[in-house]
PDB file of N, CA and C in Angstrom:
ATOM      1  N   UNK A   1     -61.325  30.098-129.741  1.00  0.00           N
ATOM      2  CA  UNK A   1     -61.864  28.922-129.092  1.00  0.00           C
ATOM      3  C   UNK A   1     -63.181  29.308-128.409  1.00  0.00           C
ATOM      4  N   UNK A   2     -64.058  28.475-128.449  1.00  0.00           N
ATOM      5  CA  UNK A   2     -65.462  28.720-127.932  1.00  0.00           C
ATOM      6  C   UNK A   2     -65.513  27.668-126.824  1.00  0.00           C
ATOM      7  N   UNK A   3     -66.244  27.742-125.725  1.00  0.00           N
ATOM      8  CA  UNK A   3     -66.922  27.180-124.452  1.00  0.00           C
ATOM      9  C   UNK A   3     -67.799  26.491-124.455  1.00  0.00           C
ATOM     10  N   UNK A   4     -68.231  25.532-124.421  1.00  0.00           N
ATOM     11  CA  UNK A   4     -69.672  25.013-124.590  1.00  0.00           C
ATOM     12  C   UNK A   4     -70.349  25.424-123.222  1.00  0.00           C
ATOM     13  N   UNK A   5     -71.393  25.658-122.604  1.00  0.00           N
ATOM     14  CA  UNK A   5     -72.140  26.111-121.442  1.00  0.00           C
ATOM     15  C   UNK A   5     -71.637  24.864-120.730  1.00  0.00           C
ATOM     16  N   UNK A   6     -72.024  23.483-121.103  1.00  0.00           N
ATOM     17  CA  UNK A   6     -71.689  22.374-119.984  1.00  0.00           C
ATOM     18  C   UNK A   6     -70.338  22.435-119.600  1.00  0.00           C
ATOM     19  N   UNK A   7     -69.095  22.797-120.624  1.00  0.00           N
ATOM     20  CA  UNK A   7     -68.049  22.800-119.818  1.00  0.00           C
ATOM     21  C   UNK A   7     -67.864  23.701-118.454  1.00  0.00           C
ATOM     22  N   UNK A   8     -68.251  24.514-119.098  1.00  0.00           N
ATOM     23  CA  UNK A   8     -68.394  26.003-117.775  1.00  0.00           C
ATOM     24  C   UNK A   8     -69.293  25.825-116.578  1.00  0.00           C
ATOM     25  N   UNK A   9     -70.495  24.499-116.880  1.00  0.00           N
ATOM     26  CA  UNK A   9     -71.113  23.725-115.575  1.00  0.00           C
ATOM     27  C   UNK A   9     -70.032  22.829-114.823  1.00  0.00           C
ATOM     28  N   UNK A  10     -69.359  22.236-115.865  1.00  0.00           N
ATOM     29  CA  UNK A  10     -68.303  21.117-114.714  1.00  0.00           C
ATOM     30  C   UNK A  10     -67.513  22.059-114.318  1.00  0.00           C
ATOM     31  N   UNK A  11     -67.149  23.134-114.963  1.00  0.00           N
ATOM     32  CA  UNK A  11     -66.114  24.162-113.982  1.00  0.00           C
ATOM     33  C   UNK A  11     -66.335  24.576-112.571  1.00  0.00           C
ATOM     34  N   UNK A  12     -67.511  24.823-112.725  1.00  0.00           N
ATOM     35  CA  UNK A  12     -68.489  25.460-112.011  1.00  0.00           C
ATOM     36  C   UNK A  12     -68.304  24.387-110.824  1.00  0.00           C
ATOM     37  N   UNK A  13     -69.287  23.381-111.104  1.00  0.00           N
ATOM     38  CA  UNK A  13     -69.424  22.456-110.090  1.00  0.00           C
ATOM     39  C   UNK A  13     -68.267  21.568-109.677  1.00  0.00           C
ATOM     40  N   UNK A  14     -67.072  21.979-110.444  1.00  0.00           N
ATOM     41  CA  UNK A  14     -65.370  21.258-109.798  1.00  0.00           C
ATOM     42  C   UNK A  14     -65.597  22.210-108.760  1.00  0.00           C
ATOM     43  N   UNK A  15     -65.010  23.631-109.075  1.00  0.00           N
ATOM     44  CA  UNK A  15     -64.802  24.366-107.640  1.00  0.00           C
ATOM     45  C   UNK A  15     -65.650  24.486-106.679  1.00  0.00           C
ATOM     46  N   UNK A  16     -67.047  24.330-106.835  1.00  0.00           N
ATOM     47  CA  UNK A  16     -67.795  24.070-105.767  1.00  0.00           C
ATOM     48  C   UNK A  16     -67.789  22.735-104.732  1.00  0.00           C
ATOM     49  N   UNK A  17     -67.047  21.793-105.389  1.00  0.00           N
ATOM     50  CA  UNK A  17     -66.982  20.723-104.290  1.00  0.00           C
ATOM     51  C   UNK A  17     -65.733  21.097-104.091  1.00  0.00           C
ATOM     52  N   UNK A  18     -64.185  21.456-105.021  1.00  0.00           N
ATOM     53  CA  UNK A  18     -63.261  21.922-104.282  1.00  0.00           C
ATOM     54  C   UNK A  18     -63.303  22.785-102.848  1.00  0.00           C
ATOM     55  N   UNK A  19     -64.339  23.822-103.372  1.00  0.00           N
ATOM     56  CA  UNK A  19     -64.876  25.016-102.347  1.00  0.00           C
ATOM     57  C   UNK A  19     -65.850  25.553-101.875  1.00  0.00           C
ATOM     58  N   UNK A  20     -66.359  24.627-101.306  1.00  0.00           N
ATOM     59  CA  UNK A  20     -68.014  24.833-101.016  1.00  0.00           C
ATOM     60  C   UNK A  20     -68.462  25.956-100.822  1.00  0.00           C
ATOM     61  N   UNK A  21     -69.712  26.593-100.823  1.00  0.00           N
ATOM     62  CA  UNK A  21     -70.189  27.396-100.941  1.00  0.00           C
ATOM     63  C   UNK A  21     -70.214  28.636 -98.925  1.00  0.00           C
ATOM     64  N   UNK A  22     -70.157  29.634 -98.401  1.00  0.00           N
ATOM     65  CA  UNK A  22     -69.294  29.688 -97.410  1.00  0.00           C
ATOM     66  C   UNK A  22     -70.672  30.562 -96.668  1.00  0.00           C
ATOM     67  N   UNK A  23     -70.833  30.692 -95.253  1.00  0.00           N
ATOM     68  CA  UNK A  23     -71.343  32.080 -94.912  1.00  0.00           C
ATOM     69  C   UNK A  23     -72.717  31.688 -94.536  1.00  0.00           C
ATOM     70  N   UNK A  24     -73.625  32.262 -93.956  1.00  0.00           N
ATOM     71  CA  UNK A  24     -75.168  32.536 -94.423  1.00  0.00           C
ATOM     72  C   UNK A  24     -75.548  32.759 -95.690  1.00  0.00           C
ATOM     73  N   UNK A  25     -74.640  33.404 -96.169  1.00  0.00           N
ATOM     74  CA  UNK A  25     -75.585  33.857 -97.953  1.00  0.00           C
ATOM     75  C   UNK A  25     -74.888  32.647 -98.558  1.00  0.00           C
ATOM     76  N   UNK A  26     -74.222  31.738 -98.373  1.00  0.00           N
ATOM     77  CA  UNK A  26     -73.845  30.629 -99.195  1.00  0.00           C
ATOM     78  C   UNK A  26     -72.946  31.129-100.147  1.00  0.00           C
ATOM     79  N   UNK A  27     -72.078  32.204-100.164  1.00  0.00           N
ATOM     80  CA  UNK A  27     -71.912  32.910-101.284  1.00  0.00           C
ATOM     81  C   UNK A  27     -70.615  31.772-102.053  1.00  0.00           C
ATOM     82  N   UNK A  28     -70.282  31.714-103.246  1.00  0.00           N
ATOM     83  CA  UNK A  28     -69.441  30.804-103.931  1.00  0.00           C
ATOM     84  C   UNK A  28     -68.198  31.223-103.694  1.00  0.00           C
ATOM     85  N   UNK A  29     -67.331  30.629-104.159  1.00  0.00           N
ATOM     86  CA  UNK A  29     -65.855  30.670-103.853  1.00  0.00           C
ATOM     87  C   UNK A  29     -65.659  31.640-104.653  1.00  0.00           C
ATOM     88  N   UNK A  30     -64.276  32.602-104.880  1.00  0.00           N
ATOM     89  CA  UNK A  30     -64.197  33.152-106.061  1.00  0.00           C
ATOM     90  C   UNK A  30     -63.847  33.008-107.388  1.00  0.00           C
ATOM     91  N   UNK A  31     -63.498  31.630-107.875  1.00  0.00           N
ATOM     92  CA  UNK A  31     -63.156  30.976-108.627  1.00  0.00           C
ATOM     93  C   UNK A  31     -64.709  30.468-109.765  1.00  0.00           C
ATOM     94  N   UNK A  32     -65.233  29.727-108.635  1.00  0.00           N
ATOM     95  CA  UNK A  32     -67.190  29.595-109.264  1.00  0.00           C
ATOM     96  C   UNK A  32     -67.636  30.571-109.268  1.00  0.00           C
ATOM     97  N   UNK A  33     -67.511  31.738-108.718  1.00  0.00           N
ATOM     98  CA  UNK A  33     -68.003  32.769-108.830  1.00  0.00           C
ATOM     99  C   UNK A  33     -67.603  33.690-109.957  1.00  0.00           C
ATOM    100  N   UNK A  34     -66.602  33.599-110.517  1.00  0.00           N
ATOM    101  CA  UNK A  34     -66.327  34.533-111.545  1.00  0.00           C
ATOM    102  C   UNK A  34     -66.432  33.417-113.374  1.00  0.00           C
ATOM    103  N   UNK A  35     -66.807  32.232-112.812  1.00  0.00           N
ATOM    104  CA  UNK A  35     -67.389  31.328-113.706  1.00  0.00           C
ATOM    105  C   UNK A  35     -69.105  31.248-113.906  1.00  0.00           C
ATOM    106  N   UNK A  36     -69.696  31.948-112.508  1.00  0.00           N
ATOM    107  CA  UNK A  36     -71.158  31.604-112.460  1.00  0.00           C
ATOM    108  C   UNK A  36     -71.546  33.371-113.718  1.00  0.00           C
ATOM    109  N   UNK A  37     -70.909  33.659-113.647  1.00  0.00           N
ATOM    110  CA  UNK A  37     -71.164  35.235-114.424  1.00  0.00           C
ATOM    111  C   UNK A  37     -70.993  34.866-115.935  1.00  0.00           C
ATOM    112  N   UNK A  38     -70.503  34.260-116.677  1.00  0.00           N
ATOM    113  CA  UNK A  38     -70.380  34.191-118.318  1.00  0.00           C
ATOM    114  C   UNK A  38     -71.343  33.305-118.490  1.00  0.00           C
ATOM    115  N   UNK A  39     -71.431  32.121-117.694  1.00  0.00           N
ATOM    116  CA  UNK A  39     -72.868  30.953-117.117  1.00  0.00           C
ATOM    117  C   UNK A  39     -74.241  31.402-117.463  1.00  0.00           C
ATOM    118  N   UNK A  40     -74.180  32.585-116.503  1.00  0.00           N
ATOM    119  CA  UNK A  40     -75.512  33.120-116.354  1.00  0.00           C
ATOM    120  C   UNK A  40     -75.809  33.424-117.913  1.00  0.00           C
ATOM    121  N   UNK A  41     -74.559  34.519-117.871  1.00  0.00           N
ATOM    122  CA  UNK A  41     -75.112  35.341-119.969  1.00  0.00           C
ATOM    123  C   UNK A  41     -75.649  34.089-120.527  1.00  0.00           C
ATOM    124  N   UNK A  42     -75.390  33.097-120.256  1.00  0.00           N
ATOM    125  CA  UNK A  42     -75.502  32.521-121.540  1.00  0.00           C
ATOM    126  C   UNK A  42     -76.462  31.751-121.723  1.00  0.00           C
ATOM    127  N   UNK A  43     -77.294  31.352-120.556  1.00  0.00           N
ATOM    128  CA  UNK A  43     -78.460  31.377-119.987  1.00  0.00           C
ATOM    129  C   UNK A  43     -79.444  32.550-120.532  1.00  0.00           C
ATOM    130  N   UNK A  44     -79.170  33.855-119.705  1.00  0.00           N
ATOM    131  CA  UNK A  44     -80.001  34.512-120.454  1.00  0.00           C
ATOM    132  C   UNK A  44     -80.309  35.054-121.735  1.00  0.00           C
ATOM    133  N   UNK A  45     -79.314  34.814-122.896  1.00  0.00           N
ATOM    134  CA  UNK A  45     -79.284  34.925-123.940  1.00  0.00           C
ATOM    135  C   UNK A  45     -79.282  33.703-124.515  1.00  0.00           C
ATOM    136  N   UNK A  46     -79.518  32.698-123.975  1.00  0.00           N
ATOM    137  CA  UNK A  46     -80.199  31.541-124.739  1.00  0.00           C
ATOM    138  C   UNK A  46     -79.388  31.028-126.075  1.00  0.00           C
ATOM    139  N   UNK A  47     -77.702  30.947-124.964  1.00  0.00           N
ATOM    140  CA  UNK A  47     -76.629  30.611-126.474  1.00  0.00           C
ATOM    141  C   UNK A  47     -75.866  29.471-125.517  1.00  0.00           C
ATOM    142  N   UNK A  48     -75.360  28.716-126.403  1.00  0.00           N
ATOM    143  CA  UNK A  48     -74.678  27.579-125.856  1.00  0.00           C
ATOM    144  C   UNK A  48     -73.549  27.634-125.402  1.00  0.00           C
ATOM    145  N   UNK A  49     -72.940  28.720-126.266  1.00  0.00           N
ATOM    146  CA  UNK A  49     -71.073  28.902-125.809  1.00  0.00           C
ATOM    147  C   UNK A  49     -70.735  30.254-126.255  1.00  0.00           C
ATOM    148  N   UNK A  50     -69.571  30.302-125.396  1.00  0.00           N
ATOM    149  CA  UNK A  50     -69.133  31.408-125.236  1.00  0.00           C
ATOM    150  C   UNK A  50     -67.603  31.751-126.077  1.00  0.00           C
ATOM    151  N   UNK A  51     -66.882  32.667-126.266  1.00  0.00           N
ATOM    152  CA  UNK A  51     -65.720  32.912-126.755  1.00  0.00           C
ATOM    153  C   UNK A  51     -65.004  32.887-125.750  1.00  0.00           C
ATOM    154  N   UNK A  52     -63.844  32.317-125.731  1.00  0.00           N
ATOM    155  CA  UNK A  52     -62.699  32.126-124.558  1.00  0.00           C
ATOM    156  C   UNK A  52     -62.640  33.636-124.295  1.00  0.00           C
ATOM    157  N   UNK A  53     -62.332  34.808-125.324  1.00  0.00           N
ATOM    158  CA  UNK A  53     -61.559  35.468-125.108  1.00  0.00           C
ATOM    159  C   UNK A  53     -62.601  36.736-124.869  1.00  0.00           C
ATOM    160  N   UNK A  54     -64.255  36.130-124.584  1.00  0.00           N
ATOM    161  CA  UNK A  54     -64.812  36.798-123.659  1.00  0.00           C
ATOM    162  C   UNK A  54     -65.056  36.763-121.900  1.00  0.00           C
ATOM    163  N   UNK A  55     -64.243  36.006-121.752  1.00  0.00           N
ATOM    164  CA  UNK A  55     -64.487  35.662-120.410  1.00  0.00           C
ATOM    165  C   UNK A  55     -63.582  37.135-119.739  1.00  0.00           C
ATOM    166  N   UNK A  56     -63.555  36.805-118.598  1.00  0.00           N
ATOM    167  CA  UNK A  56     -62.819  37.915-117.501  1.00  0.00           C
ATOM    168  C   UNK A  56     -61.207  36.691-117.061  1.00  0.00           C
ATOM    169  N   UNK A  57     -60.516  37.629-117.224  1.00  0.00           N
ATOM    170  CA  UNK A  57     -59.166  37.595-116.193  1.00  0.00           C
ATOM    171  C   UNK A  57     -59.707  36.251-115.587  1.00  0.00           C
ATOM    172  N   UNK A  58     -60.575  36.447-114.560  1.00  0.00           N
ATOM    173  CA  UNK A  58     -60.468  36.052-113.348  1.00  0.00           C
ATOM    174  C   UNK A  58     -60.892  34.227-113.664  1.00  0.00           C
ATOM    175  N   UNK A  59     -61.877  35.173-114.516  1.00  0.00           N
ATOM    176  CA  UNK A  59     -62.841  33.387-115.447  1.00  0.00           C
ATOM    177  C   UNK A  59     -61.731  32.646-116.229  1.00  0.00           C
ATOM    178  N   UNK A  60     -61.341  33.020-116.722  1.00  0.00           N
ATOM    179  CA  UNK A  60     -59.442  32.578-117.323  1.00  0.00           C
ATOM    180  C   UNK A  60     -59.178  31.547-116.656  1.00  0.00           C
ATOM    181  N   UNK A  61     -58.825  32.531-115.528  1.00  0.00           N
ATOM    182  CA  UNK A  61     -57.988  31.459-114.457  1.00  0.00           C
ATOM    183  C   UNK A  61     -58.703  30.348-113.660  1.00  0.00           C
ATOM    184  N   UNK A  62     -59.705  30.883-113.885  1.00  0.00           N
ATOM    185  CA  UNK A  62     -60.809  29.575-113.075  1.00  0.00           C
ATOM    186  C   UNK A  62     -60.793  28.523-114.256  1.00  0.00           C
ATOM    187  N   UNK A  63     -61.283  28.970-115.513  1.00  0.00           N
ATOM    188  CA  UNK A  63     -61.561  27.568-116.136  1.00  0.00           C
ATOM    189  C   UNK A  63     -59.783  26.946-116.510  1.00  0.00           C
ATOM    190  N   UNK A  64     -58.704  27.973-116.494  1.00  0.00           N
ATOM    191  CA  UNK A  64     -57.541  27.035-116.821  1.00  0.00           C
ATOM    192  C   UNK A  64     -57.131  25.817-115.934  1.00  0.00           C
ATOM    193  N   UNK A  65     -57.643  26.822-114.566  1.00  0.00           N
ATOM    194  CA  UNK A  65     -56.747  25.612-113.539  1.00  0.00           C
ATOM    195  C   UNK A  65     -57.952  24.436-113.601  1.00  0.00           C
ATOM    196  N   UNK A  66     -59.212  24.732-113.610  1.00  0.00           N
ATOM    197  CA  UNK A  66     -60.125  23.674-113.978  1.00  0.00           C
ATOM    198  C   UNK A  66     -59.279  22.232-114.755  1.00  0.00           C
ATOM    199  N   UNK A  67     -59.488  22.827-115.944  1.00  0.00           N
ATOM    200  CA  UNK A  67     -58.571  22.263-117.115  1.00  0.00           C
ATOM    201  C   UNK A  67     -57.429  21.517-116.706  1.00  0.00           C
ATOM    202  N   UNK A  68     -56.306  22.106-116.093  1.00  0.00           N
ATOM    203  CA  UNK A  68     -55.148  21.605-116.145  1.00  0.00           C
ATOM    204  C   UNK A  68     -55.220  20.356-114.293  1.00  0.00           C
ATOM    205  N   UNK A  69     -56.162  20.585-114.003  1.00  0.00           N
ATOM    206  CA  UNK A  69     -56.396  19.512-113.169  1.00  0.00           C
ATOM    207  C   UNK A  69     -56.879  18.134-113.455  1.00  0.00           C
ATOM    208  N   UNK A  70     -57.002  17.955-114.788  1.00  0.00           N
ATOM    209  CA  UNK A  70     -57.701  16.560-115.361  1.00  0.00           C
ATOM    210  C   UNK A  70     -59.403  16.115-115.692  1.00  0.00           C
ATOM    211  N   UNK A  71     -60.073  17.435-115.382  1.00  0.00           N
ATOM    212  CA  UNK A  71     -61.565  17.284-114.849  1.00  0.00           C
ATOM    213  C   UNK A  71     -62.256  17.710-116.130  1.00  0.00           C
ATOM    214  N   UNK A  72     -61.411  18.113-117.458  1.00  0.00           N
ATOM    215  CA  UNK A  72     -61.985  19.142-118.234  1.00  0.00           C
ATOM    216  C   UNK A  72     -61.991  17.737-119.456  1.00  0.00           C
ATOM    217  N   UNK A  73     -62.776  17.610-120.831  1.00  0.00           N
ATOM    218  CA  UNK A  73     -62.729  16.576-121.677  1.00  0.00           C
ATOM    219  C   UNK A  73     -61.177  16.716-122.444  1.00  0.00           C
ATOM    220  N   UNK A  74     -61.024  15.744-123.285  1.00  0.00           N
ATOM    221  CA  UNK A  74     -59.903  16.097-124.077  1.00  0.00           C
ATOM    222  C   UNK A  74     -59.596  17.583-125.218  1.00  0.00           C
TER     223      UNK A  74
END
């Protein structure tokens, strides 16, 4: 299964209004935060999507619970 970059933006920007950004450095929750990292690659390599089964553990769990909250397309 592949990612499209925009899904991994609404991921992104679910947990950021779930969990706003915290601190002086604004730093992200850890959930957007381990979503803003496969984001970025894909940005800088100038590709649209990603392989599920490149993400991290952590990105897993961020975009599942994303998903299984209703926020993700069909």
């Amino acid at each position: 299964m592949t990612i499209p970059i925009t899904e991994l933006e609404r991921a992104i920007n679910y947990w950021r209004s779930r969990r706003p950004s915290q601190g002086e450095e604004r730093r992200l929750c850890p959930e957007a935060a381990a979503l803003a990292e496969p984001y970025a690659a894909l940005i800088l390599h100038r590709r649209t999507e990603i392989a599920y089964e490149a993400l991290t553990a952590a990105a897993r769990a961020a975009f599942e619970a994303w998903r299984a909250e209703g926020d993700s397309p069909p």
